[in-house]
C-alpha atoms as a PDB file:
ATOM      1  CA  UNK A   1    -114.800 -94.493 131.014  1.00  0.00           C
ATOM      2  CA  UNK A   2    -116.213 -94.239 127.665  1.00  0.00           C
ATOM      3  CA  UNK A   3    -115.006 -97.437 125.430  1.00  0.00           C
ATOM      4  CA  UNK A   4    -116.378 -95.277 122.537  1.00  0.00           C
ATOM      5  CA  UNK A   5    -113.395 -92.641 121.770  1.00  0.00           C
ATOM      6  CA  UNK A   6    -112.215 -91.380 118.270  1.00  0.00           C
ATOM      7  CA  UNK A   7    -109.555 -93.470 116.781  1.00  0.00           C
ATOM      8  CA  UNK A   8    -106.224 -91.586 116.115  1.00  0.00           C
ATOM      9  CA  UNK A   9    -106.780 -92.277 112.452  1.00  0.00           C
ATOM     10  CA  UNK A  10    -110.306 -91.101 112.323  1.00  0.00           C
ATOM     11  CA  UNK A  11    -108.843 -87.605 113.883  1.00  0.00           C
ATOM     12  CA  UNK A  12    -106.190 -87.814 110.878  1.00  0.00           C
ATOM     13  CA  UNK A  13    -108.854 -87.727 108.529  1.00  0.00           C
ATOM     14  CA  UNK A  14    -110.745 -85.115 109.951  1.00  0.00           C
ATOM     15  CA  UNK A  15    -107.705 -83.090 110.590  1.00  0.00           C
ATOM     16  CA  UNK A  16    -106.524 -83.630 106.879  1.00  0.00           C
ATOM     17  CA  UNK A  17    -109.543 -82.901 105.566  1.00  0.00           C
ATOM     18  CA  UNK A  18    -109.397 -79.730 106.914  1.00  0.00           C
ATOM     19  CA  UNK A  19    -106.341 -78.473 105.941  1.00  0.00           C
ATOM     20  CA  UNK A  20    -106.979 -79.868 102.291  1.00  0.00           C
ATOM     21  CA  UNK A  21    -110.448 -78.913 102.371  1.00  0.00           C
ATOM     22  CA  UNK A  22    -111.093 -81.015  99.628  1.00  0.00           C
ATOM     23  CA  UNK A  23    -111.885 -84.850 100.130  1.00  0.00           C
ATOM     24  CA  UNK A  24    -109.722 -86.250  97.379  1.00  0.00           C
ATOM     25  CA  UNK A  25    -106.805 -84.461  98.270  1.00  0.00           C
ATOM     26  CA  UNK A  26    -107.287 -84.681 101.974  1.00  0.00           C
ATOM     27  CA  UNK A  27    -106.726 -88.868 100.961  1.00  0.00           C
ATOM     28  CA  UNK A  28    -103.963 -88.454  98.559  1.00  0.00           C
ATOM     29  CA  UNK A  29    -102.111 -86.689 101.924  1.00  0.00           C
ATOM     30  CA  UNK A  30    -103.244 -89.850 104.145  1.00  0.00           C
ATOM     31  CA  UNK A  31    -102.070 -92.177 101.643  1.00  0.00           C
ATOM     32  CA  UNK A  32    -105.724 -94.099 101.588  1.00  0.00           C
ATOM     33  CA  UNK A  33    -108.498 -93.865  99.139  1.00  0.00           C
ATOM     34  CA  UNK A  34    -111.131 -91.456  98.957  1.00  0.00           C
ATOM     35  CA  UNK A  35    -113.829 -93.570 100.246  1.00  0.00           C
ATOM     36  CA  UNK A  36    -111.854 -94.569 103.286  1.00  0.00           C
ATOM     37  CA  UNK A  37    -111.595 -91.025 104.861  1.00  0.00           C
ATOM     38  CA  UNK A  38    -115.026 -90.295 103.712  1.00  0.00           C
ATOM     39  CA  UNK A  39    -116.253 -93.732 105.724  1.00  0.00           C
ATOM     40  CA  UNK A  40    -113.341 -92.704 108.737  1.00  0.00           C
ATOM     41  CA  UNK A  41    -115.422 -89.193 108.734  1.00  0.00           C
ATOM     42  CA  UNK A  42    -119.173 -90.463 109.105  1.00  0.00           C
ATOM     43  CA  UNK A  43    -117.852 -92.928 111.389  1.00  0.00           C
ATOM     44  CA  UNK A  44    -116.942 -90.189 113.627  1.00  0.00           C
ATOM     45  CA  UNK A  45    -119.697 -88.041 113.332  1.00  0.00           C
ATOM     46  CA  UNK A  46    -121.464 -91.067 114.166  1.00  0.00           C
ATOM     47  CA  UNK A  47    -119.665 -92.250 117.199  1.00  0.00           C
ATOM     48  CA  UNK A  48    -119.777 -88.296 118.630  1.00  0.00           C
ATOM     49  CA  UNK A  49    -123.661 -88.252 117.649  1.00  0.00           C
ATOM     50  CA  UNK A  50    -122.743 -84.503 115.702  1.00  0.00           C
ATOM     51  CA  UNK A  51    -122.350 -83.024 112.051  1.00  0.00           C
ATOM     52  CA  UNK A  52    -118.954 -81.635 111.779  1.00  0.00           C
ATOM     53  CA  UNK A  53    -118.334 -81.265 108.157  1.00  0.00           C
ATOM     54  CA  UNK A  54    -121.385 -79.980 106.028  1.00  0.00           C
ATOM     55  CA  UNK A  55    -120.690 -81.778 102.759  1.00  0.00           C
ATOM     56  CA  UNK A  56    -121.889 -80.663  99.113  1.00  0.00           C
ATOM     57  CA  UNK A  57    -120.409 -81.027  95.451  1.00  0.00           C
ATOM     58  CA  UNK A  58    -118.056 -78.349  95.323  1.00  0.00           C
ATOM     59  CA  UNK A  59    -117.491 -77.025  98.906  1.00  0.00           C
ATOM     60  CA  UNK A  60    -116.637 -78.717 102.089  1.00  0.00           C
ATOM     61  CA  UNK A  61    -117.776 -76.845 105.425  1.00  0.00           C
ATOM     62  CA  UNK A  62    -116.713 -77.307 108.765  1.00  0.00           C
ATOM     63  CA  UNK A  63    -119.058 -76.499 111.365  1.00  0.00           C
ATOM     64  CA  UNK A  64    -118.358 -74.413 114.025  1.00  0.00           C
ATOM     65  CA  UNK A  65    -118.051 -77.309 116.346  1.00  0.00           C
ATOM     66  CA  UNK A  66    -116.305 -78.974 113.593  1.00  0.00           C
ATOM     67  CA  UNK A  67    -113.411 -76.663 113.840  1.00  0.00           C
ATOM     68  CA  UNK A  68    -113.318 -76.730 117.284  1.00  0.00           C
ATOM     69  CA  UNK A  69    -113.111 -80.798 117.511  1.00  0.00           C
ATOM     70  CA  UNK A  70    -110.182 -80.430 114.594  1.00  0.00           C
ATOM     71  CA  UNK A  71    -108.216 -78.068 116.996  1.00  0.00           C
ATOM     72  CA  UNK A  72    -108.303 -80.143 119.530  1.00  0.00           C
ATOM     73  CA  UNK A  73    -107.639 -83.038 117.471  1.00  0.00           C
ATOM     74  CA  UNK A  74    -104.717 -81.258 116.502  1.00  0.00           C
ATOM     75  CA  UNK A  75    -103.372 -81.077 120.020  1.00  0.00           C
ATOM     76  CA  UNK A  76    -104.029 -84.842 120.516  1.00  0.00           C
ATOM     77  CA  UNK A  77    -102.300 -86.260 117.456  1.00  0.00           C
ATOM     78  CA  UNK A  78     -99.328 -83.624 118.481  1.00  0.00           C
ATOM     79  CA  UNK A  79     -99.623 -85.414 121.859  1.00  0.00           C
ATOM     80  CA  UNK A  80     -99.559 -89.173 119.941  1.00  0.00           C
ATOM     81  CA  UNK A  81     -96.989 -87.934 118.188  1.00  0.00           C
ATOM     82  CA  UNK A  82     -94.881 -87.177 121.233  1.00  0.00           C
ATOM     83  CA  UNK A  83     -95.217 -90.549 122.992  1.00  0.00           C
ATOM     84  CA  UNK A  84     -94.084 -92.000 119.929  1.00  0.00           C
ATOM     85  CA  UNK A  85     -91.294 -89.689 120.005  1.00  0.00           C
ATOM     86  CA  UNK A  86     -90.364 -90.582 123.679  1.00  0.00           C
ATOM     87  CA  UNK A  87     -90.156 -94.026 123.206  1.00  0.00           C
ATOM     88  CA  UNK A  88     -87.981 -93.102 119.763  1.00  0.00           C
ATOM     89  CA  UNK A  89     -85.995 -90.921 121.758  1.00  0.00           C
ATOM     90  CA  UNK A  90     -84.535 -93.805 124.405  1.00  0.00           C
ATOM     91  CA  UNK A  91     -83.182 -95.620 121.546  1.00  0.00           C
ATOM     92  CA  UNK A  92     -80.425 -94.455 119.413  1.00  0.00           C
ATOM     93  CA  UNK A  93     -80.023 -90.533 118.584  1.00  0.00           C
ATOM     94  CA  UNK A  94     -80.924 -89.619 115.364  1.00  0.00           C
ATOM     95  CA  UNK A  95     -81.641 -93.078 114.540  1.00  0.00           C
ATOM     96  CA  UNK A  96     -85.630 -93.992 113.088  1.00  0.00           C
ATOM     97  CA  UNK A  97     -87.674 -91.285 111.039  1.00  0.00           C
ATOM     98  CA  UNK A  98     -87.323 -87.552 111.835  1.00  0.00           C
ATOM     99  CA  UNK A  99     -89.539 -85.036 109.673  1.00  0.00           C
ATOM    100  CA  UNK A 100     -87.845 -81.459 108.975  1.00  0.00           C
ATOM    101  CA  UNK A 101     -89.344 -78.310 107.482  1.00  0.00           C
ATOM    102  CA  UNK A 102     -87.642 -76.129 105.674  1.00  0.00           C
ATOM    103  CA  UNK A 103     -87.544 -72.797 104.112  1.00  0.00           C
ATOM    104  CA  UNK A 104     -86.914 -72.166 100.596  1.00  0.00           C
ATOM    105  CA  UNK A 105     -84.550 -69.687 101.083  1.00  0.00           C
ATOM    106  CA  UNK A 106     -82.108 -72.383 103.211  1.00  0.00           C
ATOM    107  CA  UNK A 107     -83.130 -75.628 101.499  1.00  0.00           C
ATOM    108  CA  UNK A 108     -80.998 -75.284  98.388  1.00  0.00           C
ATOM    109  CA  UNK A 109     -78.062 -73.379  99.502  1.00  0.00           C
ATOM    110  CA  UNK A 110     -77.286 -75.376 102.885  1.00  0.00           C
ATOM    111  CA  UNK A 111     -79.156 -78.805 102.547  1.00  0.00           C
ATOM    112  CA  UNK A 112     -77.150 -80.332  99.050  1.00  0.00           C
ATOM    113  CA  UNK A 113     -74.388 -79.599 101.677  1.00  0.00           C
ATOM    114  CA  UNK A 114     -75.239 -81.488 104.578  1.00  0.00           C
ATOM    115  CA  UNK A 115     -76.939 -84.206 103.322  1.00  0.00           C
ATOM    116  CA  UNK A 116     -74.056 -86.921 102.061  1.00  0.00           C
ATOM    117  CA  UNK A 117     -72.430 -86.660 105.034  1.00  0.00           C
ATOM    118  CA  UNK A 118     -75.660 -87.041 107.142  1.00  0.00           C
ATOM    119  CA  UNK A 119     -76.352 -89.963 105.172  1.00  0.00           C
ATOM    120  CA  UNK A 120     -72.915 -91.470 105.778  1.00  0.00           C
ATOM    121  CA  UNK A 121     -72.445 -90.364 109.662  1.00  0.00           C
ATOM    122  CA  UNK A 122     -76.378 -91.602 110.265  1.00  0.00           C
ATOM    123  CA  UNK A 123     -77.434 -94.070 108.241  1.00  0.00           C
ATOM    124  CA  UNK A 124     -80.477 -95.409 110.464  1.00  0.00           C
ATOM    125  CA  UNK A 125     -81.594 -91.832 110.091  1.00  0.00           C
ATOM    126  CA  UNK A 126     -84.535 -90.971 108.120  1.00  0.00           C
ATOM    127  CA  UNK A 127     -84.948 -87.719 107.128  1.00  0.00           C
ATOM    128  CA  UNK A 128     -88.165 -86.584 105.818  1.00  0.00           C
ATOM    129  CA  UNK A 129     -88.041 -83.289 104.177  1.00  0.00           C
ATOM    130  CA  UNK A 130     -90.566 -81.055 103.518  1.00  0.00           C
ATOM    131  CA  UNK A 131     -89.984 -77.228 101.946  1.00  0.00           C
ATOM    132  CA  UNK A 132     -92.296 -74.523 102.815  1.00  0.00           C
ATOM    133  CA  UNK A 133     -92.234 -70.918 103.663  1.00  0.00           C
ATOM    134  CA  UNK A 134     -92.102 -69.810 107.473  1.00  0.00           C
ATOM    135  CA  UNK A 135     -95.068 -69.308 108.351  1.00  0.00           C
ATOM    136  CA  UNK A 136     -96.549 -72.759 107.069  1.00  0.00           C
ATOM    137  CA  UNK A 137     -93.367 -74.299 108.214  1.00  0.00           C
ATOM    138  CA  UNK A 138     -94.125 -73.208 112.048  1.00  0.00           C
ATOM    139  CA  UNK A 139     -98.164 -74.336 112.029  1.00  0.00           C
ATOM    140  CA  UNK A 140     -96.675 -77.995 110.438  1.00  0.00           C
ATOM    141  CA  UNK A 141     -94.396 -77.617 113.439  1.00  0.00           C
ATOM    142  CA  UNK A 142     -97.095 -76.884 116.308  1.00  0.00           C
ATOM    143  CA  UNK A 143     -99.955 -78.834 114.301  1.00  0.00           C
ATOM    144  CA  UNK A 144     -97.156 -82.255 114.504  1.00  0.00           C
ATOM    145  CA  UNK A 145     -96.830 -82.438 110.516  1.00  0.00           C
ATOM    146  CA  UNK A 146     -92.834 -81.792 111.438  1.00  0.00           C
ATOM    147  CA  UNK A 147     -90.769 -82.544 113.851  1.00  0.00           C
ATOM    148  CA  UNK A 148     -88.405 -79.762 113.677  1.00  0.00           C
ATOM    149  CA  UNK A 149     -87.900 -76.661 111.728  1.00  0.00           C
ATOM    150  CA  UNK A 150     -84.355 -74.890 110.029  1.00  0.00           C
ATOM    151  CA  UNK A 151     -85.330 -71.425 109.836  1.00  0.00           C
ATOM    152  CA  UNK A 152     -84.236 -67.715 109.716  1.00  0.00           C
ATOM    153  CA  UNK A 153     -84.487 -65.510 112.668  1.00  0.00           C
ATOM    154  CA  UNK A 154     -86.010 -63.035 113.488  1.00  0.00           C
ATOM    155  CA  UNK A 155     -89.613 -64.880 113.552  1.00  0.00           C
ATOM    156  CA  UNK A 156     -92.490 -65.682 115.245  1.00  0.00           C
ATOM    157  CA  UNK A 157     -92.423 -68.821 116.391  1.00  0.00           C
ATOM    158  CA  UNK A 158     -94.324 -69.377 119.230  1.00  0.00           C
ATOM    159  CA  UNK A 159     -93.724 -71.485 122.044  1.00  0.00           C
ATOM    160  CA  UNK A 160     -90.222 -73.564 120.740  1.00  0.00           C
ATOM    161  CA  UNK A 161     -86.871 -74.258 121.598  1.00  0.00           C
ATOM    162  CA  UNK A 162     -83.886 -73.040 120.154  1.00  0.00           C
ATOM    163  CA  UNK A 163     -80.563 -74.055 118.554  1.00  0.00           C
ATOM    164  CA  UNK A 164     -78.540 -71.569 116.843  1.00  0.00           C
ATOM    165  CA  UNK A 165     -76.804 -72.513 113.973  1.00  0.00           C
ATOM    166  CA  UNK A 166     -75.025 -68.946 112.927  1.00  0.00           C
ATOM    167  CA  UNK A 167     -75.121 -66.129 111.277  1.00  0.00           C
ATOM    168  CA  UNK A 168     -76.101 -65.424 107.502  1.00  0.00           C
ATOM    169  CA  UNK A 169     -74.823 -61.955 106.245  1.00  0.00           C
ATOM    170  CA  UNK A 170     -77.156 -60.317 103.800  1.00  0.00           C
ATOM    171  CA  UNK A 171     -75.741 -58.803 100.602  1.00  0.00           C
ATOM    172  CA  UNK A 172     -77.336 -56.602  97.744  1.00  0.00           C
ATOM    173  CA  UNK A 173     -76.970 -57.608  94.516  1.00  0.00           C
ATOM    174  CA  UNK A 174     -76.821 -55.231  91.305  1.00  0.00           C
ATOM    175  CA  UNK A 175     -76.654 -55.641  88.128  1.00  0.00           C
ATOM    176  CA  UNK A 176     -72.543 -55.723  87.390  1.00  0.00           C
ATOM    177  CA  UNK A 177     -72.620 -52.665  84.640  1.00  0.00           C
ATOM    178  CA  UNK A 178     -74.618 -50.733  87.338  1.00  0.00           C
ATOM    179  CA  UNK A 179     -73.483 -47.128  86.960  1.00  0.00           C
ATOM    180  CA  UNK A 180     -72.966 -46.390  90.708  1.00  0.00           C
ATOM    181  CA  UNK A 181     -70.529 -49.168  90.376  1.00  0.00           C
ATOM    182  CA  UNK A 182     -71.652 -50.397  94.507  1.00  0.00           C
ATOM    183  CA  UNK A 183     -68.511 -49.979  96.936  1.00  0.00           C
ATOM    184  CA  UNK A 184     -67.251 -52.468  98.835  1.00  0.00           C
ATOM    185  CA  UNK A 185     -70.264 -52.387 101.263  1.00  0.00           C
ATOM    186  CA  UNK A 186     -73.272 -51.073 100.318  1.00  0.00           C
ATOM    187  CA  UNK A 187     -75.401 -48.703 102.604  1.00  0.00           C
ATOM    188  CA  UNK A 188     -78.972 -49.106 102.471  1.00  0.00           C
ATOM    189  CA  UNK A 189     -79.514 -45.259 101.315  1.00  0.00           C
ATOM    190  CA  UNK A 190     -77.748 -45.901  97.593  1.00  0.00           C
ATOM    191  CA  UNK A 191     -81.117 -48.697  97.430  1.00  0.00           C
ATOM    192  CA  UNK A 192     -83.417 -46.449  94.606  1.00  0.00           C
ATOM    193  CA  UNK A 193     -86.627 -46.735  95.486  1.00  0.00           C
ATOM    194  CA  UNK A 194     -88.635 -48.898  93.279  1.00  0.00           C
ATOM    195  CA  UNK A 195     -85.880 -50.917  91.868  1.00  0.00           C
ATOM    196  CA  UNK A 196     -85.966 -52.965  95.370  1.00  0.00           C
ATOM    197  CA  UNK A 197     -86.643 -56.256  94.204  1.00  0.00           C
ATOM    198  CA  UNK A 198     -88.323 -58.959  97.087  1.00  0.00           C
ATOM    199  CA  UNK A 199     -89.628 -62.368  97.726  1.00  0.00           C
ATOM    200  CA  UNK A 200     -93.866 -62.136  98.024  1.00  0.00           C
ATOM    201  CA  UNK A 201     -95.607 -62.625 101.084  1.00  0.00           C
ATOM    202  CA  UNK A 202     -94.975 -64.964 103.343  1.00  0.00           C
ATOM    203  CA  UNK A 203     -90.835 -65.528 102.541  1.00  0.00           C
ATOM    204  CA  UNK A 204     -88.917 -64.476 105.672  1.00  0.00           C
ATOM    205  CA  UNK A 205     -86.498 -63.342 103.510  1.00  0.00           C
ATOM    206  CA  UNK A 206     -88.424 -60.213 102.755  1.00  0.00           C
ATOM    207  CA  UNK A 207     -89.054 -59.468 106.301  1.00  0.00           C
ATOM    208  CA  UNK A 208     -85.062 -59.344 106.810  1.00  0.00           C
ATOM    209  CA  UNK A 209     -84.413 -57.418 103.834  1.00  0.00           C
ATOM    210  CA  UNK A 210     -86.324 -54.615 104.803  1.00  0.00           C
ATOM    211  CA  UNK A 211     -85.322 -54.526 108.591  1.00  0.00           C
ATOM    212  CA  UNK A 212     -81.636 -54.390 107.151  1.00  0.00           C
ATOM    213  CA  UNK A 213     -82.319 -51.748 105.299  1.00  0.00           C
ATOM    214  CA  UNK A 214     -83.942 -49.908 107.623  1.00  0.00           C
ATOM    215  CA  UNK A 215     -85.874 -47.310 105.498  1.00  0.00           C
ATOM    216  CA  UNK A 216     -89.568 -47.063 105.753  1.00  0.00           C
ATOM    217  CA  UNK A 217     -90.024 -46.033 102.467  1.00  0.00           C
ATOM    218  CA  UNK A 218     -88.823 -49.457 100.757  1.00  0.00           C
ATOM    219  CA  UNK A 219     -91.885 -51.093 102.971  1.00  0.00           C
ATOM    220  CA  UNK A 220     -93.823 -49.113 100.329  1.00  0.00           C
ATOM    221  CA  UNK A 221     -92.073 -49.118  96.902  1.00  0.00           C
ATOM    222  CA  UNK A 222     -90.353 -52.381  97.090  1.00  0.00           C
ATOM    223  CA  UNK A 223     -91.483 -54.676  94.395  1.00  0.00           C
ATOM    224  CA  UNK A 224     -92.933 -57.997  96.172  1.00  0.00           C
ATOM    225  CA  UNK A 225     -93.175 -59.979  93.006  1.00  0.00           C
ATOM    226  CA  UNK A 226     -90.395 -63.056  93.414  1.00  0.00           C
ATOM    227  CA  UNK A 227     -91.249 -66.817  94.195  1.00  0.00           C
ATOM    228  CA  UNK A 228     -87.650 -67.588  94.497  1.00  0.00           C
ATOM    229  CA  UNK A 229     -83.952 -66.313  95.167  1.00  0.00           C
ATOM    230  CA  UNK A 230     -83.063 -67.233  91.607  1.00  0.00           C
ATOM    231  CA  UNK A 231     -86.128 -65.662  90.220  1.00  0.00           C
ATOM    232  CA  UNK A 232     -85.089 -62.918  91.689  1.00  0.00           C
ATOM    233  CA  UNK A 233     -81.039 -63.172  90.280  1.00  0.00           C
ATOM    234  CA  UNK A 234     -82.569 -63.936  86.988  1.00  0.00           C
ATOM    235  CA  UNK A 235     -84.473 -60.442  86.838  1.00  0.00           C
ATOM    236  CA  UNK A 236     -81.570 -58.358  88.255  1.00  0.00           C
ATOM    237  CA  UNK A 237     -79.107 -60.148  85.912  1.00  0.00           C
ATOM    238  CA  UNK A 238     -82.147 -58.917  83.385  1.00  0.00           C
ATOM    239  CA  UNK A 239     -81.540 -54.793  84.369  1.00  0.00           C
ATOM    240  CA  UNK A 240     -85.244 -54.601  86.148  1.00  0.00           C
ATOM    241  CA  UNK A 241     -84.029 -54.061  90.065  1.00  0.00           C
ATOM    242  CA  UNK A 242     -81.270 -55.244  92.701  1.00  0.00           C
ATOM    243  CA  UNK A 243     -82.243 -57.271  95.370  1.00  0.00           C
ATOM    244  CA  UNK A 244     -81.029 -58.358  98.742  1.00  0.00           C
ATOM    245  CA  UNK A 245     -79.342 -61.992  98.753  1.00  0.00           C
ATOM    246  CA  UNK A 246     -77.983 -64.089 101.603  1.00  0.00           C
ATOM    247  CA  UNK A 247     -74.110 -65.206 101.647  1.00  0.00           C
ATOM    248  CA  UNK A 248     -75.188 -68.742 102.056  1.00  0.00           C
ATOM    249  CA  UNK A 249     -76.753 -68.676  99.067  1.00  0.00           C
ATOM    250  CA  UNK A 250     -73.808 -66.798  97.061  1.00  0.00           C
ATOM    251  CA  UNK A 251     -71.547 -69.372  98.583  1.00  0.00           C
ATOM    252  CA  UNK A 252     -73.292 -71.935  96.944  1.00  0.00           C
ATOM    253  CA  UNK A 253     -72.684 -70.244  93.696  1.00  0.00           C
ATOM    254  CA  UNK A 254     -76.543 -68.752  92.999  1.00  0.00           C
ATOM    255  CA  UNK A 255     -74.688 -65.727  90.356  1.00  0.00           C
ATOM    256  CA  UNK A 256     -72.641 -68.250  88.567  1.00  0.00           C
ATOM    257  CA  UNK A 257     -73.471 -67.855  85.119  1.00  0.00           C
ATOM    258  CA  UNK A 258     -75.038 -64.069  85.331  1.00  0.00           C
ATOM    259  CA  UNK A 259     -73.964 -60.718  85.194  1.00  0.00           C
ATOM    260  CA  UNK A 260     -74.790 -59.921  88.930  1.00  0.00           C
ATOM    261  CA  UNK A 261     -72.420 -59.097  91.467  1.00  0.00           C
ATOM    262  CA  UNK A 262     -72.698 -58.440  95.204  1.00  0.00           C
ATOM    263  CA  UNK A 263     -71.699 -56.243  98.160  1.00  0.00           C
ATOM    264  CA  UNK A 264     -72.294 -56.801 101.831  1.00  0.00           C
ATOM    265  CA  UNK A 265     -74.866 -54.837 103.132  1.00  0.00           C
ATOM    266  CA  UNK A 266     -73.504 -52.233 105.498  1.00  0.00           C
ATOM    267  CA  UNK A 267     -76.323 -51.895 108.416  1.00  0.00           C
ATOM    268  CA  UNK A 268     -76.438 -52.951 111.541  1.00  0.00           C
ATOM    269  CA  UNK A 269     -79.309 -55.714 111.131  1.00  0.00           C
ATOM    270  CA  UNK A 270     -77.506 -56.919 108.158  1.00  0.00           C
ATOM    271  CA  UNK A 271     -78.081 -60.470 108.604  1.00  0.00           C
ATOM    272  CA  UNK A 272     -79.946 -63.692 109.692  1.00  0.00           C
ATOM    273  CA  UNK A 273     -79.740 -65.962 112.218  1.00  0.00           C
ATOM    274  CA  UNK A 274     -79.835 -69.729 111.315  1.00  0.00           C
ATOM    275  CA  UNK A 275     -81.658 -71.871 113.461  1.00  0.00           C
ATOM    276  CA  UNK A 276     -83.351 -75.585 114.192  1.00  0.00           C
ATOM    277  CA  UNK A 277     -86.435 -75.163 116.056  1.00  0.00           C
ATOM    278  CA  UNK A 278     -88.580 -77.621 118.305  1.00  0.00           C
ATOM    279  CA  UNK A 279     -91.980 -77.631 120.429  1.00  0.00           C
ATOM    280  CA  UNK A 280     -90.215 -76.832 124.049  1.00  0.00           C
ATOM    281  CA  UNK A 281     -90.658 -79.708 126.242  1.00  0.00           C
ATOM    282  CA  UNK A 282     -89.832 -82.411 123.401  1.00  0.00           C
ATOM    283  CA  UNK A 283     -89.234 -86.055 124.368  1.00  0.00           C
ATOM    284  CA  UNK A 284     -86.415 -85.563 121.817  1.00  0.00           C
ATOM    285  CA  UNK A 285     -84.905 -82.451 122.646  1.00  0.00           C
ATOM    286  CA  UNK A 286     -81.544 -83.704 123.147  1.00  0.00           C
ATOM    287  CA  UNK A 287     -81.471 -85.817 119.537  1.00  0.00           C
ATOM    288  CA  UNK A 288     -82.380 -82.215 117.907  1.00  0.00           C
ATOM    289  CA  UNK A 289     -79.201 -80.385 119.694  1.00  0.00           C
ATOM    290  CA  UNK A 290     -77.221 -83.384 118.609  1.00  0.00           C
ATOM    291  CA  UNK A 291     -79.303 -82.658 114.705  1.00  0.00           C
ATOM    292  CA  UNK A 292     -78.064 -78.931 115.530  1.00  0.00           C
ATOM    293  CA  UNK A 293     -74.371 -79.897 116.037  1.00  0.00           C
ATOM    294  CA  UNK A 294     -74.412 -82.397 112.470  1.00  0.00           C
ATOM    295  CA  UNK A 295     -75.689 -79.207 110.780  1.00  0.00           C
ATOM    296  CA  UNK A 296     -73.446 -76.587 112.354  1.00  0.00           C
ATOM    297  CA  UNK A 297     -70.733 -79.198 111.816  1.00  0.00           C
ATOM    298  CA  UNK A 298     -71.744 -79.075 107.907  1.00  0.00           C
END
């Protein structure tokens, strides 16, 4: 056997490097300087005798078999990461450092909730959070950046386990002086087309909306043009649209201070499903049903 193998932190560099795809920022992420991944780098390329990132002033390049060494590096830090985990694991649940992704459109409603008590209940716990849409949230997931993910369903999530944490009703929201004046629950056929406003790309969120409404057209006409549930509020509460909110975020008060009010939606895929997420087979499995249960229990 080869005494010559990559180093776990030279395959860190390499792998930040290429999702940062910029040297300085790749180090900023790996908490060293510059010149220490760049050095980490050539080292490697050295020890493997191959080029694997083509380097010039303003671009960085990974070679073909660059990008094929940096997925499987991906797979063996995930695989570090796990026997650290197992070891973790035979200690004290939810004790030690735990790193959680979450989406925007759960982080501010549900987490300022949870939290104190969390803190209280599990004090040798260390939560690391880390907001990001779904998508980006599941590759931090399967590339090891996170540990677990709290998520809406439906989504593609690849291979994972699941922990349901409930349901999350979905509600339009109009302006209040809206001259339809919106009934108790609102079907998705009094939605005008083109005054449907939505999260852009890559916000779950949007996905949901649409299946709740359950109109083809709105795939269309809908305006895609918010970063953020209040962003959103803030231009309904402004006359330009209505948009489709989520009761947890209602609950924790998101149309205090406007003019916007809200009705249930009344379809049949009128909501989302709330849920931690894992890579299935986990050494820690059991800690994140017993992470499910604090959260439910918030």
């Amino acid at each position: 056997m080869s005494t010559y193998l990559p180093t776990i932190k030279q395959l860190q560099y390499l792998v930040a490097l290429h999702e940062h795809a910029h040297f300085g920022r790749a180090a900023d992420s790996c908490f060293v300087s510059q010149s220490t991944l760049s050095a980490g780098i050539r080292e490697l390329e050295s020890l493997l005798g191959v080029t694997l990132v083509e380097r010039s002033r303003r671009v960085v390049r990974f070679t073909p078999l660059g990008n094929a060494v940096v997925e499987k590096a991906h797979r063996l830090l995930r695989e570090a990461e796990e026997l650290a985990d197992l070891v973790q694991s035979a200690g004290k649940p939810l004790a030690g450092e735990l790193r959680m992704s979450v989406i925007p459109t759960i982080a501010p409603f549900l987490l300022p909730r949870i939290l104190p008590r969390l803190r209280k209940e599990r004090p040798q716990l260390k939560l690391f959070l880390r907001e990001e849409p779904s998508g980006a949230a599941i590759e931090s997931l399967h590339h090891g950046r996170a540990d677990c993910v709290l998520l809406a369903l439906p989504f593609a999530t690849g291979e994972v386990e699941i922990e349901s944490l409930g349901q999350d009703r979905l509600y339009a929201a109009f302006p209040e002086n809206d001259p339809r004046d919106p009934p108790a629950e609102v079907p998705p056929s009094l939605i005008d087309e083109g005054r449907l406003l939505l999260l852009e790309d890559g916000h779950c969120l949007k996905e949901h909306a649409l299946a709740a409404c359950n109109r083809p057209e709105l795939r269309a006409s809908a305006t895609m043009i918010g970063t953020s549930l209040h962003t959103l509020v803030q231009m309904v509460d402004n006359g330009l649209g209505i948009t489709i909110v989520p009761e947890m975020a209602i609950q924790a008060s998101i149309l205090h201070g406007t003019h916007v009010v809200a009705r249930p939606l009344k379809s049949v895929n009128a909501s989302r499903e709330i849920a931690l997420v894992w890579r299935r087979n986990s050494p820690r499995s059991d800690e994140f049903r017993l992470l499910a249960e604090e959260l439910r229990a918030g």
